[in-house]
PDB file of N, CA and C in Angstrom:
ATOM      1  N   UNK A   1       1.899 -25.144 -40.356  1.00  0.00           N
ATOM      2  CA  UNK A   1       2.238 -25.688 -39.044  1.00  0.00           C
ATOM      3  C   UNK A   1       3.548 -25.065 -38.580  1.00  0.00           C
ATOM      4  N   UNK A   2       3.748 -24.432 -37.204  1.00  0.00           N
ATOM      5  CA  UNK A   2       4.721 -24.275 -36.569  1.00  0.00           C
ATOM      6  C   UNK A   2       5.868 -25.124 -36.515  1.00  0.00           C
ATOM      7  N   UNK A   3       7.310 -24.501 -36.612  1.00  0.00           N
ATOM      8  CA  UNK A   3       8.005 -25.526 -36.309  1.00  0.00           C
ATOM      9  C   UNK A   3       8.251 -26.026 -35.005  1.00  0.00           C
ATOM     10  N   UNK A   4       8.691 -27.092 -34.710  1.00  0.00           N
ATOM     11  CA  UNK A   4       9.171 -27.197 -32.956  1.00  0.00           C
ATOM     12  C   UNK A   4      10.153 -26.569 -32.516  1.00  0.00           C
ATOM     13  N   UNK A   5       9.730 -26.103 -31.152  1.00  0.00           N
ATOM     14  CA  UNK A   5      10.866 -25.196 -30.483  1.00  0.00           C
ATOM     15  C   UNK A   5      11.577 -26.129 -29.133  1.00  0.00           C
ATOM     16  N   UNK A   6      12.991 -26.068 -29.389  1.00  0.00           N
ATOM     17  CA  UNK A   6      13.235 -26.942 -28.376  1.00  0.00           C
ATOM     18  C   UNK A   6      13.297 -26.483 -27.337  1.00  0.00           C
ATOM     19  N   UNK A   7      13.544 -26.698 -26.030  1.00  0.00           N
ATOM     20  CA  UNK A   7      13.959 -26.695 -24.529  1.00  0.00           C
ATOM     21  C   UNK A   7      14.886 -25.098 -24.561  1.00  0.00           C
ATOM     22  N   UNK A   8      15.898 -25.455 -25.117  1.00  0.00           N
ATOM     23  CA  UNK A   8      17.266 -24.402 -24.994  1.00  0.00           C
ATOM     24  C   UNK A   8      16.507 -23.059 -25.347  1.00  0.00           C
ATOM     25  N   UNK A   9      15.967 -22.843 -26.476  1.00  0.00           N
ATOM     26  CA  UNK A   9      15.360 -22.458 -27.592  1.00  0.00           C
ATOM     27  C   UNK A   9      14.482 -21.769 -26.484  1.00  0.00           C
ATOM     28  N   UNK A  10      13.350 -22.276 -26.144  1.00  0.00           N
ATOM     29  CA  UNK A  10      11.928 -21.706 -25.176  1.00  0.00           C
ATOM     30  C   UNK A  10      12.588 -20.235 -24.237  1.00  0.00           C
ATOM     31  N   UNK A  11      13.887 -20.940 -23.632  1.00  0.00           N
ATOM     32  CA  UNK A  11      14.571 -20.534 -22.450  1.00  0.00           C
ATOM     33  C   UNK A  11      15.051 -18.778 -23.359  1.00  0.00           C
ATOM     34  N   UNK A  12      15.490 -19.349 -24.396  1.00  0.00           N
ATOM     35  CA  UNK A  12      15.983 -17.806 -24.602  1.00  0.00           C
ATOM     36  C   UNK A  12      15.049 -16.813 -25.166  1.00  0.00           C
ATOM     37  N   UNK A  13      13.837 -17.555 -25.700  1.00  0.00           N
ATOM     38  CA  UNK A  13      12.714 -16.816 -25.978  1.00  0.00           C
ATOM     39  C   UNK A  13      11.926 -16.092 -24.632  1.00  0.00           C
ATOM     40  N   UNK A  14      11.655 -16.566 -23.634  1.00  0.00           N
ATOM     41  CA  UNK A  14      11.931 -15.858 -22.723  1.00  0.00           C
ATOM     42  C   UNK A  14      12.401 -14.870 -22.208  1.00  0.00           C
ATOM     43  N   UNK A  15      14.014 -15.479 -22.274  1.00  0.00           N
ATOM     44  CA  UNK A  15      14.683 -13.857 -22.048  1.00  0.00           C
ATOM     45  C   UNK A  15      14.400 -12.769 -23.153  1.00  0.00           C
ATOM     46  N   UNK A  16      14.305 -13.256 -23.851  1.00  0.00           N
ATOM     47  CA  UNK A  16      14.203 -12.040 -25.030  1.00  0.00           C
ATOM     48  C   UNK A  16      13.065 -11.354 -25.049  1.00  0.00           C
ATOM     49  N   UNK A  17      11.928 -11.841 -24.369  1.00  0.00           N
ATOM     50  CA  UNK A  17      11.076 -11.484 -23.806  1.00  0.00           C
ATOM     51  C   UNK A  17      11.128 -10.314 -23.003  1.00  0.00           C
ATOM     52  N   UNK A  18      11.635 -10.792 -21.565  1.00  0.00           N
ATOM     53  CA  UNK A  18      12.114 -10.415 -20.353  1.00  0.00           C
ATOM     54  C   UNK A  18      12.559  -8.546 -20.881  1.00  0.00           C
ATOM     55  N   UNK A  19      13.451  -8.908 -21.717  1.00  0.00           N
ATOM     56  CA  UNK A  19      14.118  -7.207 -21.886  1.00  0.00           C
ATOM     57  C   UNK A  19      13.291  -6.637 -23.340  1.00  0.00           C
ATOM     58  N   UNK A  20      12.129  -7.158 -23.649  1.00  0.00           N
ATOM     59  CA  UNK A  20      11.592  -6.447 -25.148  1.00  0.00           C
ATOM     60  C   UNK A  20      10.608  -5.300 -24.678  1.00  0.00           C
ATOM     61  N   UNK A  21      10.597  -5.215 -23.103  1.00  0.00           N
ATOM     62  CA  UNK A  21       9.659  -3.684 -22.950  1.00  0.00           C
ATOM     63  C   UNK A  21       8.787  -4.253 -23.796  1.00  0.00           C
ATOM     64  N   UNK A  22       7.798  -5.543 -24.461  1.00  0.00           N
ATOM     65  CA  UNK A  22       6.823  -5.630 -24.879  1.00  0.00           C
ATOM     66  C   UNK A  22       5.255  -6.347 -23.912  1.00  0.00           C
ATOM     67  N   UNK A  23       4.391  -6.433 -24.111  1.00  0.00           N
ATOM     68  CA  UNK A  23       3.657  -7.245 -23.300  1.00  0.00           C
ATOM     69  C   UNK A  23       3.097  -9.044 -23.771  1.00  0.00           C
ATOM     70  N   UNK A  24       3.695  -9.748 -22.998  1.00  0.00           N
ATOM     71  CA  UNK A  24       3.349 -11.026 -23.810  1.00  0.00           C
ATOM     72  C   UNK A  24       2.674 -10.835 -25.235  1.00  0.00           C
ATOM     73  N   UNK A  25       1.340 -10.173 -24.711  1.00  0.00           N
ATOM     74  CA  UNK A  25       0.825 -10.896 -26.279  1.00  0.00           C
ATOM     75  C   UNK A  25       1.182 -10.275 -27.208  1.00  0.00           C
ATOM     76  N   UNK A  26       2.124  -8.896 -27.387  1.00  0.00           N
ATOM     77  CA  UNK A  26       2.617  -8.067 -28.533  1.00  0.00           C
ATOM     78  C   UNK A  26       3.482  -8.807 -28.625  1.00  0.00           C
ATOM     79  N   UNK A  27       4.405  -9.425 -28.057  1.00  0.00           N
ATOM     80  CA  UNK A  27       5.818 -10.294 -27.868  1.00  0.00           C
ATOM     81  C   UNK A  27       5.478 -11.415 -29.035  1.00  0.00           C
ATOM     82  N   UNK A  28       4.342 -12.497 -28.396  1.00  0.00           N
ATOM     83  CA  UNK A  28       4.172 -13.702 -29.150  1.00  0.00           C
ATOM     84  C   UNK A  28       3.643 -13.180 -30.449  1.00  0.00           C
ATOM     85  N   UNK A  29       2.817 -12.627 -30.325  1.00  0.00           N
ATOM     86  CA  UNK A  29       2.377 -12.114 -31.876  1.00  0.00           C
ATOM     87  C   UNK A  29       3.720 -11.599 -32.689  1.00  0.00           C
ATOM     88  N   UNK A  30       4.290 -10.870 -32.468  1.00  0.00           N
ATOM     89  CA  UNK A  30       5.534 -10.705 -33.356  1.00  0.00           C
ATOM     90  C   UNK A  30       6.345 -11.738 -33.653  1.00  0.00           C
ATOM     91  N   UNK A  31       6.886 -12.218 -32.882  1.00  0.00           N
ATOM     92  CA  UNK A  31       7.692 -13.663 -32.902  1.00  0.00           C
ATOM     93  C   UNK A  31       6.529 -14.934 -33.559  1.00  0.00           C
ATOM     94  N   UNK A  32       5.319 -14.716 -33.593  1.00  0.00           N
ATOM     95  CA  UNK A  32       4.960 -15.646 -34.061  1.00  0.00           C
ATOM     96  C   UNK A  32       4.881 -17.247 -33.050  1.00  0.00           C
ATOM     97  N   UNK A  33       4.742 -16.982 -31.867  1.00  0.00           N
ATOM     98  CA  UNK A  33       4.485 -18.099 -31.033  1.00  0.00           C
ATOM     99  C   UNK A  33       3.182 -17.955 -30.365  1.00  0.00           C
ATOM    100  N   UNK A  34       3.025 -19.211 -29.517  1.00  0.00           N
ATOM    101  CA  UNK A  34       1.534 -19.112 -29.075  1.00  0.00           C
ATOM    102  C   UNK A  34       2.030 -18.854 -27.586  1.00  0.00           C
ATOM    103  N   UNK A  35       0.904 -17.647 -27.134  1.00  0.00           N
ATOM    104  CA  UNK A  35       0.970 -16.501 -26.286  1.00  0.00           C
ATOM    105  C   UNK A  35       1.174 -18.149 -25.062  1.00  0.00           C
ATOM    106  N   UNK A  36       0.421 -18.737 -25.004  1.00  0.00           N
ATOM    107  CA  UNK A  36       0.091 -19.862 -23.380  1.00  0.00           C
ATOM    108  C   UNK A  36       1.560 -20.406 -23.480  1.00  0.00           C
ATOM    109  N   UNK A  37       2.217 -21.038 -24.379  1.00  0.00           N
ATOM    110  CA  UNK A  37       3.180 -21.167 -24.641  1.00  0.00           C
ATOM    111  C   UNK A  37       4.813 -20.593 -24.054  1.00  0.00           C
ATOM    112  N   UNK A  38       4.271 -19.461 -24.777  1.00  0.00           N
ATOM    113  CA  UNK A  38       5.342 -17.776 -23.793  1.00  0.00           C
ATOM    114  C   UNK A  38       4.901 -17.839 -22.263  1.00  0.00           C
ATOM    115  N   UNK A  39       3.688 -17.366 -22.063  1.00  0.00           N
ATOM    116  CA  UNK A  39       3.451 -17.524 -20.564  1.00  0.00           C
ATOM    117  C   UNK A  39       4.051 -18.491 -19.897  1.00  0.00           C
ATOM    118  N   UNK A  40       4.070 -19.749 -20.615  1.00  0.00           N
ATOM    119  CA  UNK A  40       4.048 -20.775 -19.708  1.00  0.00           C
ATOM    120  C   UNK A  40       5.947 -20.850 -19.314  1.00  0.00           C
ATOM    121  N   UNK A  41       6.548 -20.313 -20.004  1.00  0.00           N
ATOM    122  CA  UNK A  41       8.673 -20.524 -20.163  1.00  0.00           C
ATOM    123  C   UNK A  41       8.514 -19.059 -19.175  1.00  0.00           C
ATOM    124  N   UNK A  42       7.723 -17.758 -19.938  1.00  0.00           N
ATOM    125  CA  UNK A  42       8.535 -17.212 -18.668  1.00  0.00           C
ATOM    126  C   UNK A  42       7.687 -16.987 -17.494  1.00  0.00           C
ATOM    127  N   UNK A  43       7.008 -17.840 -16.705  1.00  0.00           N
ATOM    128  CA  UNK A  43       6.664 -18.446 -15.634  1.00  0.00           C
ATOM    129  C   UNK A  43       7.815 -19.051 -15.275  1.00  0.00           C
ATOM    130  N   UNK A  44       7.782 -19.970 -15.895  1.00  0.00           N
ATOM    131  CA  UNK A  44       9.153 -21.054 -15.392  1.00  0.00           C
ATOM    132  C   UNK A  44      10.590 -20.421 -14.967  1.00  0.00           C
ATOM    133  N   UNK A  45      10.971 -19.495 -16.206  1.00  0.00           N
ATOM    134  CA  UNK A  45      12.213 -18.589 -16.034  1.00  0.00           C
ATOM    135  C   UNK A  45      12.474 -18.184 -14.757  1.00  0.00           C
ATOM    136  N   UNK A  46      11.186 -17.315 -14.665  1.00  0.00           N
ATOM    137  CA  UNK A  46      10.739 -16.492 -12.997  1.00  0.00           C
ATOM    138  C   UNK A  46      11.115 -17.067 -11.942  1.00  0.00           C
ATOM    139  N   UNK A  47      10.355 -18.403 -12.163  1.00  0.00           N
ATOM    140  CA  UNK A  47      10.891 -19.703 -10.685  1.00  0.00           C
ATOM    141  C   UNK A  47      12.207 -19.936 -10.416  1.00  0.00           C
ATOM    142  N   UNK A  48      12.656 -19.810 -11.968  1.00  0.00           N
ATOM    143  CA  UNK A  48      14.386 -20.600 -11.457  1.00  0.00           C
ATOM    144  C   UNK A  48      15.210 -19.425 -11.161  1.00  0.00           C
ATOM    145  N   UNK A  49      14.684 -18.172 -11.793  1.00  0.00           N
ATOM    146  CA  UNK A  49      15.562 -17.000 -11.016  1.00  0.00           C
ATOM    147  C   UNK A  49      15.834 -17.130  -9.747  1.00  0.00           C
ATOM    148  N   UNK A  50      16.912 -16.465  -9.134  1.00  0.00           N
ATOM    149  CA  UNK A  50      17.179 -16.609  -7.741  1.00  0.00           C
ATOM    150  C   UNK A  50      16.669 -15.327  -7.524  1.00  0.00           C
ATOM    151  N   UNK A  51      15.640 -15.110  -5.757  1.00  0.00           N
ATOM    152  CA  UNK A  51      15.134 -13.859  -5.432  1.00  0.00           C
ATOM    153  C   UNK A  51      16.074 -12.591  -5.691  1.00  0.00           C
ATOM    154  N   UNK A  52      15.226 -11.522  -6.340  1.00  0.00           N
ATOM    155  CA  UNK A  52      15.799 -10.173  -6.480  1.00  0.00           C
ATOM    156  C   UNK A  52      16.264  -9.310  -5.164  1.00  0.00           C
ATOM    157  N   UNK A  53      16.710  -8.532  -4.738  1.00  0.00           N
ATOM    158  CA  UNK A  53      16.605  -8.044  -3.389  1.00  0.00           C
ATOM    159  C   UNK A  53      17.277  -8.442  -2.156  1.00  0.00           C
ATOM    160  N   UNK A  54      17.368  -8.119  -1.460  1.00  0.00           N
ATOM    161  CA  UNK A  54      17.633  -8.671   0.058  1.00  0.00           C
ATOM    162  C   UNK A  54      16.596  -9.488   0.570  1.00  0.00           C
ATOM    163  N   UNK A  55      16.916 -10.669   1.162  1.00  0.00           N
ATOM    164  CA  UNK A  55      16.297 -11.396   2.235  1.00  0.00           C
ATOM    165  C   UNK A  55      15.071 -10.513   3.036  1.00  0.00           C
ATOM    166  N   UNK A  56      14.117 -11.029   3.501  1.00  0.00           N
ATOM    167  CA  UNK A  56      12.962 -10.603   4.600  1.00  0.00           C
ATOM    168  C   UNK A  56      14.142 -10.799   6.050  1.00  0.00           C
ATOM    169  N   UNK A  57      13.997  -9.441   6.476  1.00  0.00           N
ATOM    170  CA  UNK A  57      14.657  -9.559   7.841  1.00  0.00           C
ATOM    171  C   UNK A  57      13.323  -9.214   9.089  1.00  0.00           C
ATOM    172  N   UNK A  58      12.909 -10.451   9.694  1.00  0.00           N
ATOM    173  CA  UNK A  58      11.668 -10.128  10.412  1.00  0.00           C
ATOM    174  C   UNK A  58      12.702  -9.745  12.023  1.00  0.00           C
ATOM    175  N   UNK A  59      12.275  -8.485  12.649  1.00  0.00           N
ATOM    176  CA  UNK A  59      11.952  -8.545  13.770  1.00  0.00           C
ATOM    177  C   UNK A  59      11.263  -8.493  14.905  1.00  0.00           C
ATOM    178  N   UNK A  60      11.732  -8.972  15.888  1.00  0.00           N
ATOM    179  CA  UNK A  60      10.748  -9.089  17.198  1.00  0.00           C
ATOM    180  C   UNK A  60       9.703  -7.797  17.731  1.00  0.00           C
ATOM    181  N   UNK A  61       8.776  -7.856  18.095  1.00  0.00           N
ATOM    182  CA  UNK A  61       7.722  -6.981  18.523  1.00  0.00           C
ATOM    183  C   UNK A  61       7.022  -7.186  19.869  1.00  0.00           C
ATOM    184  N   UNK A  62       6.934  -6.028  20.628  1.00  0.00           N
ATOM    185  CA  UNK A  62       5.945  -6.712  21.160  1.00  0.00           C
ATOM    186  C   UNK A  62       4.448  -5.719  21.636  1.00  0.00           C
ATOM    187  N   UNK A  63       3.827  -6.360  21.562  1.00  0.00           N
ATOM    188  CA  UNK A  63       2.080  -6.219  21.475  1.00  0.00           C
ATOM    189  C   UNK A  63       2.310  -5.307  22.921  1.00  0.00           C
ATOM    190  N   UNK A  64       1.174  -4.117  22.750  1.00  0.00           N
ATOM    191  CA  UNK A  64       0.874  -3.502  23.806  1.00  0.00           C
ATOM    192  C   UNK A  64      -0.558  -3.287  24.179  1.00  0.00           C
ATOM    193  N   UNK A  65      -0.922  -3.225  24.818  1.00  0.00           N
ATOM    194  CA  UNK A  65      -2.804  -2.726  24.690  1.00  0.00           C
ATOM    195  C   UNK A  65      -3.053  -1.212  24.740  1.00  0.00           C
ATOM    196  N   UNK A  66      -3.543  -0.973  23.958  1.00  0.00           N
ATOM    197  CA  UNK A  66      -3.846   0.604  23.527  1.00  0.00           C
ATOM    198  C   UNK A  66      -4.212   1.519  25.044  1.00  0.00           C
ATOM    199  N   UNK A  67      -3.319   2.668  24.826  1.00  0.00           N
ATOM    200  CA  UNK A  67      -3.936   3.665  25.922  1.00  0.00           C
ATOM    201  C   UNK A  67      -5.348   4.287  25.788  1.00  0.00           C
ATOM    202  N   UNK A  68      -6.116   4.342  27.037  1.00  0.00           N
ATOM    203  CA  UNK A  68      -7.379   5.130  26.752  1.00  0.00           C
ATOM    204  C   UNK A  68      -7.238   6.214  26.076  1.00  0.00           C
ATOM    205  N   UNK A  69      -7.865   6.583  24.927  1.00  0.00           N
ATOM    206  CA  UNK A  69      -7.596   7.848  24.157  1.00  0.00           C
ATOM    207  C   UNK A  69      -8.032   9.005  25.434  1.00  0.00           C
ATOM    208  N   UNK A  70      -7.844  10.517  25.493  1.00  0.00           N
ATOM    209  CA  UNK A  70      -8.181  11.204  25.855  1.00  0.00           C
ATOM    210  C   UNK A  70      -9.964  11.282  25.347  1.00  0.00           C
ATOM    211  N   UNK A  71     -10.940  12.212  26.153  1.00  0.00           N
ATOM    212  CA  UNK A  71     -12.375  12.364  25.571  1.00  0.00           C
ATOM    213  C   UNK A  71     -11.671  13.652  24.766  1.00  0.00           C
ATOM    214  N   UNK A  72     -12.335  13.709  23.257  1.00  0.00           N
ATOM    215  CA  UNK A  72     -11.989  14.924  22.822  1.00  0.00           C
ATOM    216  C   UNK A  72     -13.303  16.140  23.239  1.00  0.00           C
ATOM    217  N   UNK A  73     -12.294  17.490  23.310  1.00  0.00           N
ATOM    218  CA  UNK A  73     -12.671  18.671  24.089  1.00  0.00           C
ATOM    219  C   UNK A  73     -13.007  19.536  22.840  1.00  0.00           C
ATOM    220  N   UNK A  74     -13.464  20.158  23.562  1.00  0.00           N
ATOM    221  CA  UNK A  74     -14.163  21.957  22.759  1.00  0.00           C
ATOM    222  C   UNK A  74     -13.418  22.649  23.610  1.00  0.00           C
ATOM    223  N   UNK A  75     -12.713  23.850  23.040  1.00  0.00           N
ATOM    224  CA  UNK A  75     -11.870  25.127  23.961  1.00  0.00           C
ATOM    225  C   UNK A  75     -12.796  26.334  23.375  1.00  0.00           C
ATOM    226  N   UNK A  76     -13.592  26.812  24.517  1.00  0.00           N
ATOM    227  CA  UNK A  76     -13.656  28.036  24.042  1.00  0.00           C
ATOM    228  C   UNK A  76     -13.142  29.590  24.296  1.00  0.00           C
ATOM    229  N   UNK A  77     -12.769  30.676  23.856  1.00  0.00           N
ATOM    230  CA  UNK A  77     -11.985  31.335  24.111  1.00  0.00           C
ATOM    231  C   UNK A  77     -12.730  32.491  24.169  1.00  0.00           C
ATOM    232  N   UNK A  78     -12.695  33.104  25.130  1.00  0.00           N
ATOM    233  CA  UNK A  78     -13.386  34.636  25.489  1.00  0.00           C
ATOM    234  C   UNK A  78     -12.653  35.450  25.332  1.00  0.00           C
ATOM    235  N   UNK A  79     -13.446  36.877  24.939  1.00  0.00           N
ATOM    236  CA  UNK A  79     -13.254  38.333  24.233  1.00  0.00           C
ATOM    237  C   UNK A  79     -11.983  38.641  25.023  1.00  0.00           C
ATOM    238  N   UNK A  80     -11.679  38.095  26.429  1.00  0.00           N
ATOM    239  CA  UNK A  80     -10.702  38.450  27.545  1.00  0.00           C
ATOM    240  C   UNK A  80      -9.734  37.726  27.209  1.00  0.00           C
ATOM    241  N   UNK A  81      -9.464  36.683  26.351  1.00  0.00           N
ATOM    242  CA  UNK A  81      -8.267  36.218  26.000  1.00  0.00           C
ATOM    243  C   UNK A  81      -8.671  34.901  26.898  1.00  0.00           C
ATOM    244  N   UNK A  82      -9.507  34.586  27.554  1.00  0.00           N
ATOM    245  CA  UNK A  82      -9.764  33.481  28.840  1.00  0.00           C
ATOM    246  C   UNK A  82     -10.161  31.745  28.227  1.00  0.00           C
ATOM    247  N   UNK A  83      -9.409  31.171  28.478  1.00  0.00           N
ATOM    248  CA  UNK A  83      -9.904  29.915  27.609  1.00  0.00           C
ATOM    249  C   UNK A  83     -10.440  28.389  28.342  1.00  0.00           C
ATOM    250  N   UNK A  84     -11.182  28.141  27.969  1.00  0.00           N
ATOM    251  CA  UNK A  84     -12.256  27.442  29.103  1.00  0.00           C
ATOM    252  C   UNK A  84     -12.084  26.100  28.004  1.00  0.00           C
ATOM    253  N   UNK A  85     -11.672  25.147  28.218  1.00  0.00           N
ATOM    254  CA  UNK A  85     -11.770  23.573  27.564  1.00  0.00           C
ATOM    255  C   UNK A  85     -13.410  22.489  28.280  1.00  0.00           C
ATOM    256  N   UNK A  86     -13.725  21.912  27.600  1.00  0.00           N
ATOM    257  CA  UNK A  86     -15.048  21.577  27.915  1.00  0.00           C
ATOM    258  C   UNK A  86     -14.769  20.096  27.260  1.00  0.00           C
ATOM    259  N   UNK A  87     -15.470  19.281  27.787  1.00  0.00           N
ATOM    260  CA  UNK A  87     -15.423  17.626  27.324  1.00  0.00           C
ATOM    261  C   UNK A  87     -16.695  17.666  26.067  1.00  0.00           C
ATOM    262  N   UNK A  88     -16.730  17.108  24.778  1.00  0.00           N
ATOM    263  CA  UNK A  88     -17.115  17.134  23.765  1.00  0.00           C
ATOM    264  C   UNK A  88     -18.925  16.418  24.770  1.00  0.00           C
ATOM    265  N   UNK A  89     -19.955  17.206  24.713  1.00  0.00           N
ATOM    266  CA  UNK A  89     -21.159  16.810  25.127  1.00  0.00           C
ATOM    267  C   UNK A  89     -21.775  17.546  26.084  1.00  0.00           C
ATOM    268  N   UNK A  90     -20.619  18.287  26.756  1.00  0.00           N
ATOM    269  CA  UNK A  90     -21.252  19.187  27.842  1.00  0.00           C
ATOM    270  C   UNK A  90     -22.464  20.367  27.464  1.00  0.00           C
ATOM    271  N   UNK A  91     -23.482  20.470  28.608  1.00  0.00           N
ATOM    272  CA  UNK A  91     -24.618  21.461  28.315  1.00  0.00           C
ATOM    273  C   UNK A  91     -24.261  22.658  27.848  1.00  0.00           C
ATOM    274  N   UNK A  92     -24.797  23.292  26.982  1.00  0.00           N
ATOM    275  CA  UNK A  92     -24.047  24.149  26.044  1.00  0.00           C
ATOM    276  C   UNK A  92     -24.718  25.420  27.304  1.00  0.00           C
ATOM    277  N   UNK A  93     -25.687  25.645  27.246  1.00  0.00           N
ATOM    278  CA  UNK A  93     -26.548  26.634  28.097  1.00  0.00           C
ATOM    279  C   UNK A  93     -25.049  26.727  29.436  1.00  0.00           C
ATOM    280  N   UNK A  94     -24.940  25.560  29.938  1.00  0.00           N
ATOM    281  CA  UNK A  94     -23.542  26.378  30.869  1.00  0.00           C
ATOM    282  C   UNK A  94     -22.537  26.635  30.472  1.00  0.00           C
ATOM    283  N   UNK A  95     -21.671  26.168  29.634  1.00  0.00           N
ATOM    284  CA  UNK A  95     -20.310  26.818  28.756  1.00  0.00           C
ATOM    285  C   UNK A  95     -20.834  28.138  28.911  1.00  0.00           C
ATOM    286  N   UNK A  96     -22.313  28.521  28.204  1.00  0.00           N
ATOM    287  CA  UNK A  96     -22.669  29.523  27.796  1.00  0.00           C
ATOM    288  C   UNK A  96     -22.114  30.735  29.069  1.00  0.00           C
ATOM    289  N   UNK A  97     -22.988  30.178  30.295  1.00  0.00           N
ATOM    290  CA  UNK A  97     -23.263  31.454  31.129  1.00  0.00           C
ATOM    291  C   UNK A  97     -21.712  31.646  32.008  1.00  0.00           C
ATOM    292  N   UNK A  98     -21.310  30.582  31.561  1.00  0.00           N
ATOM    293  CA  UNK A  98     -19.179  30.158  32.526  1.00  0.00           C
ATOM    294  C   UNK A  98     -18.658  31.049  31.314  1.00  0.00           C
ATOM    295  N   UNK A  99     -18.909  31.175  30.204  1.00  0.00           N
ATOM    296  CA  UNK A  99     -18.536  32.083  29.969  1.00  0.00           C
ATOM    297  C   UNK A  99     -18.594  33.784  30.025  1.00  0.00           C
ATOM    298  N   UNK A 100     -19.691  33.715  29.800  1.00  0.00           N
ATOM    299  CA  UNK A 100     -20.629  35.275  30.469  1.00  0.00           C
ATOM    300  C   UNK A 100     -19.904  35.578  32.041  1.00  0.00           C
ATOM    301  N   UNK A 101     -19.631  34.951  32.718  1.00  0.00           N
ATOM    302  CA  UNK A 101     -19.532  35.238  33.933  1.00  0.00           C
ATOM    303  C   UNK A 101     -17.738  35.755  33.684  1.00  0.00           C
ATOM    304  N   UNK A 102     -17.092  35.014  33.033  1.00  0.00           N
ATOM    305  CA  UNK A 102     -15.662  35.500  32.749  1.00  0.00           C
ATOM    306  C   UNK A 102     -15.403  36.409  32.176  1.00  0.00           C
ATOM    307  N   UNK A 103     -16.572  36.981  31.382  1.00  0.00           N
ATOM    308  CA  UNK A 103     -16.291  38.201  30.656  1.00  0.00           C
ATOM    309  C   UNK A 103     -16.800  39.636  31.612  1.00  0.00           C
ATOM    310  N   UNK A 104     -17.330  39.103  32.898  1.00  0.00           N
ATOM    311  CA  UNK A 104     -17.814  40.354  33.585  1.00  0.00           C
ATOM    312  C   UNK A 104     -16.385  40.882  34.749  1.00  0.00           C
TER     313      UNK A 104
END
């Protein structure tokens, strides 16, 4: 049978915890305590710590409604250096001949 561990006792098992770079259950298994036990002090520890870090600093926002995206385009570029932009759907057969006609 285990002996009893008091209050004071739990608290520093914990910390010793805290800095052993081990993982609970390698921790309790070495020390010889029961792992729910460990969990359960440094749970508790955790709570009574005071937060790590800086405070949440929320600020104000405000909501916009999205701009219409542009339609995305096709550019096509002729042998002449000539560059013709087209809305993504247009009849290909005319790009075709708008282009033919720029190259004459």
């Amino acid at each position: 049978m285990a002996k009893q561990v008091e209050k004071p006792e739990w608290a520093r098992i914990a910390e010793a915890f805290e800095s052993s770079g081990q993982t609970q259950r390698e921790f309790a298994l070495a020390r010889g305590v029961r792992l729910s036990t460990l969990q359960s002090w440094v749970y508790r520890r955790r709570r009574a710590e005071p937060a790590r870090g800086e405070p949440v600093r929320l600020l104000p926002v405000q909501v916009a409604t999205a701009t219409a995206a542009a339609a995305p385009v096709v550019e096509v570029m002729a042998a002449s250096g000539a560059r013709v932009r087209f809305a993504v759907g247009t009849d290909v057969a005319y790009v075709a001949r708008l282009v033919a006609a720029l190259e004459k």
